[in-house]
N, C-alpha and C. Protein backbone atom coordinates (compact mmCIF):
# COMPACT_ATOMS: atom_id res chain seq x y z
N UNK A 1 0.85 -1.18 0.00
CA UNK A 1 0.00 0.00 0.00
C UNK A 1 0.89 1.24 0.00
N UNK A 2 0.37 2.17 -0.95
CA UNK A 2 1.47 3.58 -0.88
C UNK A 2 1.40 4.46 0.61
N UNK A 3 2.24 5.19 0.86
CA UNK A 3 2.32 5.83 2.11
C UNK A 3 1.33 6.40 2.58
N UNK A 4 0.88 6.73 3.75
CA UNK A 4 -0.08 7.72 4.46
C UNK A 4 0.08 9.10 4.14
N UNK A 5 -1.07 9.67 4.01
CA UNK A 5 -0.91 10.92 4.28
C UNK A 5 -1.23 11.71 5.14
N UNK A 6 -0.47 12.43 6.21
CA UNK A 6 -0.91 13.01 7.85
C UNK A 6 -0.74 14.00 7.90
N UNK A 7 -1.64 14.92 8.64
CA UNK A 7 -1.13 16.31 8.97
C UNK A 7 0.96 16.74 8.91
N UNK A 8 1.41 15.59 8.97
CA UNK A 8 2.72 16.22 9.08
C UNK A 8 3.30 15.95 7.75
N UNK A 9 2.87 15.45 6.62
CA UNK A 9 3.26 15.33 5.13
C UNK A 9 3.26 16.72 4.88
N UNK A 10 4.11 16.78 4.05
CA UNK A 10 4.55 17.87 2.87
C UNK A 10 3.86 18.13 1.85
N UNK A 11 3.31 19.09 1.39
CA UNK A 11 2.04 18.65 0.62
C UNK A 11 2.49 20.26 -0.23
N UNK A 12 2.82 20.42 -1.89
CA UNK A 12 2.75 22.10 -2.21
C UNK A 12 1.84 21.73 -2.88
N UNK A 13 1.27 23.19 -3.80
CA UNK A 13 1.20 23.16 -4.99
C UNK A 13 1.98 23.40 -6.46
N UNK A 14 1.61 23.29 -7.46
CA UNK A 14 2.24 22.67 -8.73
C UNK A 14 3.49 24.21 -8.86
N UNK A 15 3.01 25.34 -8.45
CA UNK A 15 3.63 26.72 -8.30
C UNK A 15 4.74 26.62 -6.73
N UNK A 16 4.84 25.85 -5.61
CA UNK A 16 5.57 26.01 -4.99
C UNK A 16 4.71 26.55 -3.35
N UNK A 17 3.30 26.88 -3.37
CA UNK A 17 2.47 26.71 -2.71
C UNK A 17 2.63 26.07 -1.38
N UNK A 18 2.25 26.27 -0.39
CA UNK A 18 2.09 25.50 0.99
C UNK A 18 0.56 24.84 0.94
N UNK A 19 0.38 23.39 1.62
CA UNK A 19 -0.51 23.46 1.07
C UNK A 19 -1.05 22.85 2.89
N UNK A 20 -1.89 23.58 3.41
CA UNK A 20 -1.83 23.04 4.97
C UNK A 20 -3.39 22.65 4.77
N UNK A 21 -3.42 21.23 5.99
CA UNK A 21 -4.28 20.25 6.20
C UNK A 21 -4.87 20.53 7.40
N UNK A 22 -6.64 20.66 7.54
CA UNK A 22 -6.66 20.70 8.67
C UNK A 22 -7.93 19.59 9.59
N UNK A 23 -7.49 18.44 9.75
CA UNK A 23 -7.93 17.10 9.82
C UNK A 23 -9.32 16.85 10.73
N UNK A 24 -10.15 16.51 10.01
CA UNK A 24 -11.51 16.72 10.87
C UNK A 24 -11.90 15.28 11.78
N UNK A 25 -10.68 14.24 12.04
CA UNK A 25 -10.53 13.25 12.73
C UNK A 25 -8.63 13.31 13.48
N UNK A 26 -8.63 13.07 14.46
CA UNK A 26 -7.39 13.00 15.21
C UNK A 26 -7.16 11.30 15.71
N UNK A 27 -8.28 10.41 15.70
CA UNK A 27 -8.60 9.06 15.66
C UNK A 27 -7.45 7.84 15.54
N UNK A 28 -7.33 8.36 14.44
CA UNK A 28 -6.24 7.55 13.29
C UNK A 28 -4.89 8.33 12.73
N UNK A 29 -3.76 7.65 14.03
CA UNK A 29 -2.92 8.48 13.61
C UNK A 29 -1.03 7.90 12.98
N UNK A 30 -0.76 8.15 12.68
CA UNK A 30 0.93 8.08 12.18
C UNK A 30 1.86 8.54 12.42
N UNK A 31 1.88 9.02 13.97
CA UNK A 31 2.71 9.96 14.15
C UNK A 31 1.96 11.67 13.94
N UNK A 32 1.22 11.98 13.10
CA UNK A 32 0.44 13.23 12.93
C UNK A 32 -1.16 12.57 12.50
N UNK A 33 -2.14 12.95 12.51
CA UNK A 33 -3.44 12.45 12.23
C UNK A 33 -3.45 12.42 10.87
N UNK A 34 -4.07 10.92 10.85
CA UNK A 34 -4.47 10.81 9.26
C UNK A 34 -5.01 11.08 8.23
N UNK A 35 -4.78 11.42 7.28
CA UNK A 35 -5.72 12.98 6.32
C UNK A 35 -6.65 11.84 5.47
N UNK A 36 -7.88 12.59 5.43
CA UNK A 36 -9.00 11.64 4.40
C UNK A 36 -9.41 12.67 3.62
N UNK A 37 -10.24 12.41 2.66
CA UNK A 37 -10.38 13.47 1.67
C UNK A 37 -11.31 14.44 1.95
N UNK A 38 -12.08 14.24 3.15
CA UNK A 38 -13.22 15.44 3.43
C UNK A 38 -12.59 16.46 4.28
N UNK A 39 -11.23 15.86 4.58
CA UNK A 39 -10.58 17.07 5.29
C UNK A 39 -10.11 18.39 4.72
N UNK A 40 -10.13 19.44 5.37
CA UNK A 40 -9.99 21.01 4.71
C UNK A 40 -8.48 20.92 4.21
N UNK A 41 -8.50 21.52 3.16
CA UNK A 41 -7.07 21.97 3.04
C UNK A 41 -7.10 23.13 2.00
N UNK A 42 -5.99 24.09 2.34
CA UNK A 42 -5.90 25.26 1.87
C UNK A 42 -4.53 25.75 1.58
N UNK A 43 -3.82 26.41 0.62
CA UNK A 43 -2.52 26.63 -0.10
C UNK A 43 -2.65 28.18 0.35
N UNK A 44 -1.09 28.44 0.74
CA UNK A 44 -1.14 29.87 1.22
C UNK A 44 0.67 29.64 0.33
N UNK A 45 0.81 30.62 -0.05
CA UNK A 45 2.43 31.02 -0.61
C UNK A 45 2.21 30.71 -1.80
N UNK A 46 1.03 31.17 -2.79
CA UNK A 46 1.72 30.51 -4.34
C UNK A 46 1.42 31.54 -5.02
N UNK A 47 2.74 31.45 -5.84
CA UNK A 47 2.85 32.91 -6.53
C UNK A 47 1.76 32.23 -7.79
N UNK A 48 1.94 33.52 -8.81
CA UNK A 48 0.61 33.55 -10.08
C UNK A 48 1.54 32.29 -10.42
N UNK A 49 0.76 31.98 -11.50
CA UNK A 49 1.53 30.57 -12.98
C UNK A 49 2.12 31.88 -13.93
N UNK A 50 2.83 31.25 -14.15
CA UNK A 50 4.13 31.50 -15.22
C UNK A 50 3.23 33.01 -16.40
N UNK A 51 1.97 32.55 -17.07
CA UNK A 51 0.96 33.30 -17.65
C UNK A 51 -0.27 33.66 -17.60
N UNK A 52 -0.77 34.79 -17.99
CA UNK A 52 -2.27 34.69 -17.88
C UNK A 52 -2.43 36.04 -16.56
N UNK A 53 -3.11 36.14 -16.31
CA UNK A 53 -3.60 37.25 -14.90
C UNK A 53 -3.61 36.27 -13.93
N UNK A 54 -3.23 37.35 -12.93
CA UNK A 54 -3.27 36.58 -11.33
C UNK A 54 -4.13 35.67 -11.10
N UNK A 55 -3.89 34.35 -10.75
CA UNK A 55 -4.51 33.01 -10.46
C UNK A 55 -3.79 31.98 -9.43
N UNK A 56 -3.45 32.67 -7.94
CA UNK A 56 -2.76 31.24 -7.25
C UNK A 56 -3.94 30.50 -6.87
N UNK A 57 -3.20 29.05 -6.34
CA UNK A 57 -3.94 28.28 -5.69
C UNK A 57 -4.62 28.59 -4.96
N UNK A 58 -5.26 28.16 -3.97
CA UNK A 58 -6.16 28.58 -3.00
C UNK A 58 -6.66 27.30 -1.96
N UNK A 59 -7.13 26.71 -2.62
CA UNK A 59 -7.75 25.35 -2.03
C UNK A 59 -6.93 24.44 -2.77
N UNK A 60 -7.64 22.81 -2.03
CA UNK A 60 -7.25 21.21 -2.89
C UNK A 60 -8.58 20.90 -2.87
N UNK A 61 -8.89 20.16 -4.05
CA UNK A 61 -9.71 19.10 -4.13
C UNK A 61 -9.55 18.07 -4.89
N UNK A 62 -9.63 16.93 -3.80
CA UNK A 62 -9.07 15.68 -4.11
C UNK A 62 -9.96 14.97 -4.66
N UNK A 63 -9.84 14.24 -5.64
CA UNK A 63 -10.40 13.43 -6.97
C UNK A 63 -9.95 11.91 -6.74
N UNK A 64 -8.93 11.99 -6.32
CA UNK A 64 -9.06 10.08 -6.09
C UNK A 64 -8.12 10.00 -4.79
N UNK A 65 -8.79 9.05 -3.89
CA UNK A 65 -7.97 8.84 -2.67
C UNK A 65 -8.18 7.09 -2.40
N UNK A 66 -7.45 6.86 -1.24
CA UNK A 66 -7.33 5.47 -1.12
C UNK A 66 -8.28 4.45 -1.87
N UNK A 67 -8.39 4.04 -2.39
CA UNK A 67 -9.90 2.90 -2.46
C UNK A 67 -10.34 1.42 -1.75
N UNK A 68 -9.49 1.11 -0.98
CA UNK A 68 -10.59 0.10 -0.09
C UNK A 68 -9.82 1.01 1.54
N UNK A 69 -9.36 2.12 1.98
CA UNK A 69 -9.15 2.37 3.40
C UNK A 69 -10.07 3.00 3.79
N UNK A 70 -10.64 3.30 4.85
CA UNK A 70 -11.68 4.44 4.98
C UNK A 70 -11.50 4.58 6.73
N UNK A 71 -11.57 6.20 7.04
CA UNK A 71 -11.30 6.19 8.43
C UNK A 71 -12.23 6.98 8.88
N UNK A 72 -13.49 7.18 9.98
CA UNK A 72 -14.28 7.73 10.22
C UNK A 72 -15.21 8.02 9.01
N UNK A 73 -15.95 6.97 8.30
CA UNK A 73 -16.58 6.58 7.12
C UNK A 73 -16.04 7.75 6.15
N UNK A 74 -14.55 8.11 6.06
CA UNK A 74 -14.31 8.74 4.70
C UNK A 74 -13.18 7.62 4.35
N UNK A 75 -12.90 8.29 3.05
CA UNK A 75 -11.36 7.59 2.54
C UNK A 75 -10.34 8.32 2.86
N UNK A 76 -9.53 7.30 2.93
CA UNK A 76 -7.69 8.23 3.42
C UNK A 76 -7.18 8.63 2.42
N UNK A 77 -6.32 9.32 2.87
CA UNK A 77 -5.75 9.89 1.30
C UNK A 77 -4.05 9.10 1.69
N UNK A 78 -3.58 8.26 0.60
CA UNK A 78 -1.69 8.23 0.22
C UNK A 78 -1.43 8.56 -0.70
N UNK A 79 -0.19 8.25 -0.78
CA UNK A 79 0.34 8.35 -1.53
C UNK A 79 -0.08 8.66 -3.34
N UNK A 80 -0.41 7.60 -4.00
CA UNK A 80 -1.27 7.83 -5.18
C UNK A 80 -2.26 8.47 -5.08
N UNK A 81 -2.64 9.07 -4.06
CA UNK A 81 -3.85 10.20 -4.11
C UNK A 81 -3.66 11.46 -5.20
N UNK A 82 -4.96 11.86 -5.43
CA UNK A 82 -4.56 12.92 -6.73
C UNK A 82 -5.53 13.96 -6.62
N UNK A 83 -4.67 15.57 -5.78
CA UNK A 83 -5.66 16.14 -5.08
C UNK A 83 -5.43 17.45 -6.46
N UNK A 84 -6.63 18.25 -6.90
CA UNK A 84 -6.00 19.38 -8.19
C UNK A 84 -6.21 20.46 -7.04
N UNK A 85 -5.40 21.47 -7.28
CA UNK A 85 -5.36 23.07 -6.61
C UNK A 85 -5.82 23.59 -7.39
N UNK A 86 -6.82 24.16 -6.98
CA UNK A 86 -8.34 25.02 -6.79
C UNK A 86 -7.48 26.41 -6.72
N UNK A 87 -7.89 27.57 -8.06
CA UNK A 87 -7.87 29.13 -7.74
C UNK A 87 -9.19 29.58 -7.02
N UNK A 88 -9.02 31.00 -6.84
CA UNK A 88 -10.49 31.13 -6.00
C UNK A 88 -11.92 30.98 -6.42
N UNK A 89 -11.89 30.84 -8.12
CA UNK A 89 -13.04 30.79 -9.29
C UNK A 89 -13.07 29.45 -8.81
N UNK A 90 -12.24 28.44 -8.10
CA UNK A 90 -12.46 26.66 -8.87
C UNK A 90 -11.59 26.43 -9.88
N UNK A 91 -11.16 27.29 -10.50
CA UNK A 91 -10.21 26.79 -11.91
C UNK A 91 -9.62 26.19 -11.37
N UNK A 92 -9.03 25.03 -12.18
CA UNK A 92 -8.09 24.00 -11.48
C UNK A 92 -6.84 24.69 -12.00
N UNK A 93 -5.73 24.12 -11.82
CA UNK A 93 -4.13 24.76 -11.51
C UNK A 93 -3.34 24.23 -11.93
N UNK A 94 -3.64 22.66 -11.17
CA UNK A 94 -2.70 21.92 -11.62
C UNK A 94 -3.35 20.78 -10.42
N UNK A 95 -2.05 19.46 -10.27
CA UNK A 95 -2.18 18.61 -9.14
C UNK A 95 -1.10 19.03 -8.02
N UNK A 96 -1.53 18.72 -6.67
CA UNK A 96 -0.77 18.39 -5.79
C UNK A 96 0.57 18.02 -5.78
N UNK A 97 1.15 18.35 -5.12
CA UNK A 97 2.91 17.82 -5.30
C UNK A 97 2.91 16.95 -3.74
N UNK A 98 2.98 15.68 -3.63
CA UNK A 98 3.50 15.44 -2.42
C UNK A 98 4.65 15.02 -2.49
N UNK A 99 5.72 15.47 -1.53
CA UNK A 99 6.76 15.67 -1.04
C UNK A 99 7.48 14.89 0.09
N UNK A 100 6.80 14.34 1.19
CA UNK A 100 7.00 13.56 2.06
C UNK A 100 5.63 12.99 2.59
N UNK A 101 5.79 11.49 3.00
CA UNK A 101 4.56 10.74 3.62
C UNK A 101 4.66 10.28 4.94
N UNK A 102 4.26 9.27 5.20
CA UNK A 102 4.39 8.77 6.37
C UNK A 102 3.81 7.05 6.26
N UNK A 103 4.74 6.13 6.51
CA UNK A 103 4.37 4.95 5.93
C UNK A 103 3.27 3.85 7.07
N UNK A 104 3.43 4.50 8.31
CA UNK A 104 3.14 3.42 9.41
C UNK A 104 1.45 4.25 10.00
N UNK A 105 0.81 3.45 10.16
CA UNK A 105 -0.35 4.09 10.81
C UNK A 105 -0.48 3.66 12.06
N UNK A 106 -1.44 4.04 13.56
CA UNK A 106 -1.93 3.25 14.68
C UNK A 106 -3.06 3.68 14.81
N UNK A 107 -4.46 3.26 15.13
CA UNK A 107 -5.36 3.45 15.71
C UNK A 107 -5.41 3.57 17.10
N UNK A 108 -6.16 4.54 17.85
CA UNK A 108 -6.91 4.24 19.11
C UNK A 108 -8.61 3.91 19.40
């Protein structure tokens, strides 16, 4: 199975973006709580794209996440997850860059 993804993964966008998680379960954790796809996440630091008028990221919305894990009846998001960054219209941007994971999970 590809790595976890937890509040403490590295997560930009396709521009260099921060892209911070903010986990609506603490349940299921890896060292940082385990991110599922209904969790908030929001990109702060991304400059415009290369052309066009001002358009950074803003949000993620994730399009495919784990398919048989599910933690507090959502899905988790790893590794092969494929989240696009959202400008403030919705235009998509691009995908997610993840950067670091986290391979081990524990429940309480």
């Amino acid at each position: 199975m590809p790595a976890l993804l937890t509040a403490a993964s590295t997560l930009m966008c396709p521009h260099g973006g921060t892209v911070m998680a903010v986990p609506g379960s603490t349940r299921a954790s890896a060292g940082a709580p385990v991110l599922r796809k209904s969790d908030t996440f929001t990109i702060a630091g991304c400059p415009f794209p290369p052309s066009g008028p001002p358009h950074p990221c803003v949000t993620v919305n994730w399009v495919q996440a784990a398919m048989r894990v599910k933690h507090g009846g959502d899905f988790v998001l790893n590794q092969a997850s494929v989240g696009l960054c959202l400008a403030a219209d919705q235009a998509p941007q691009g995908t997610v860059v993840i950067a670091a994971t986290q391979a081990q999970v524990s429940g309480t």
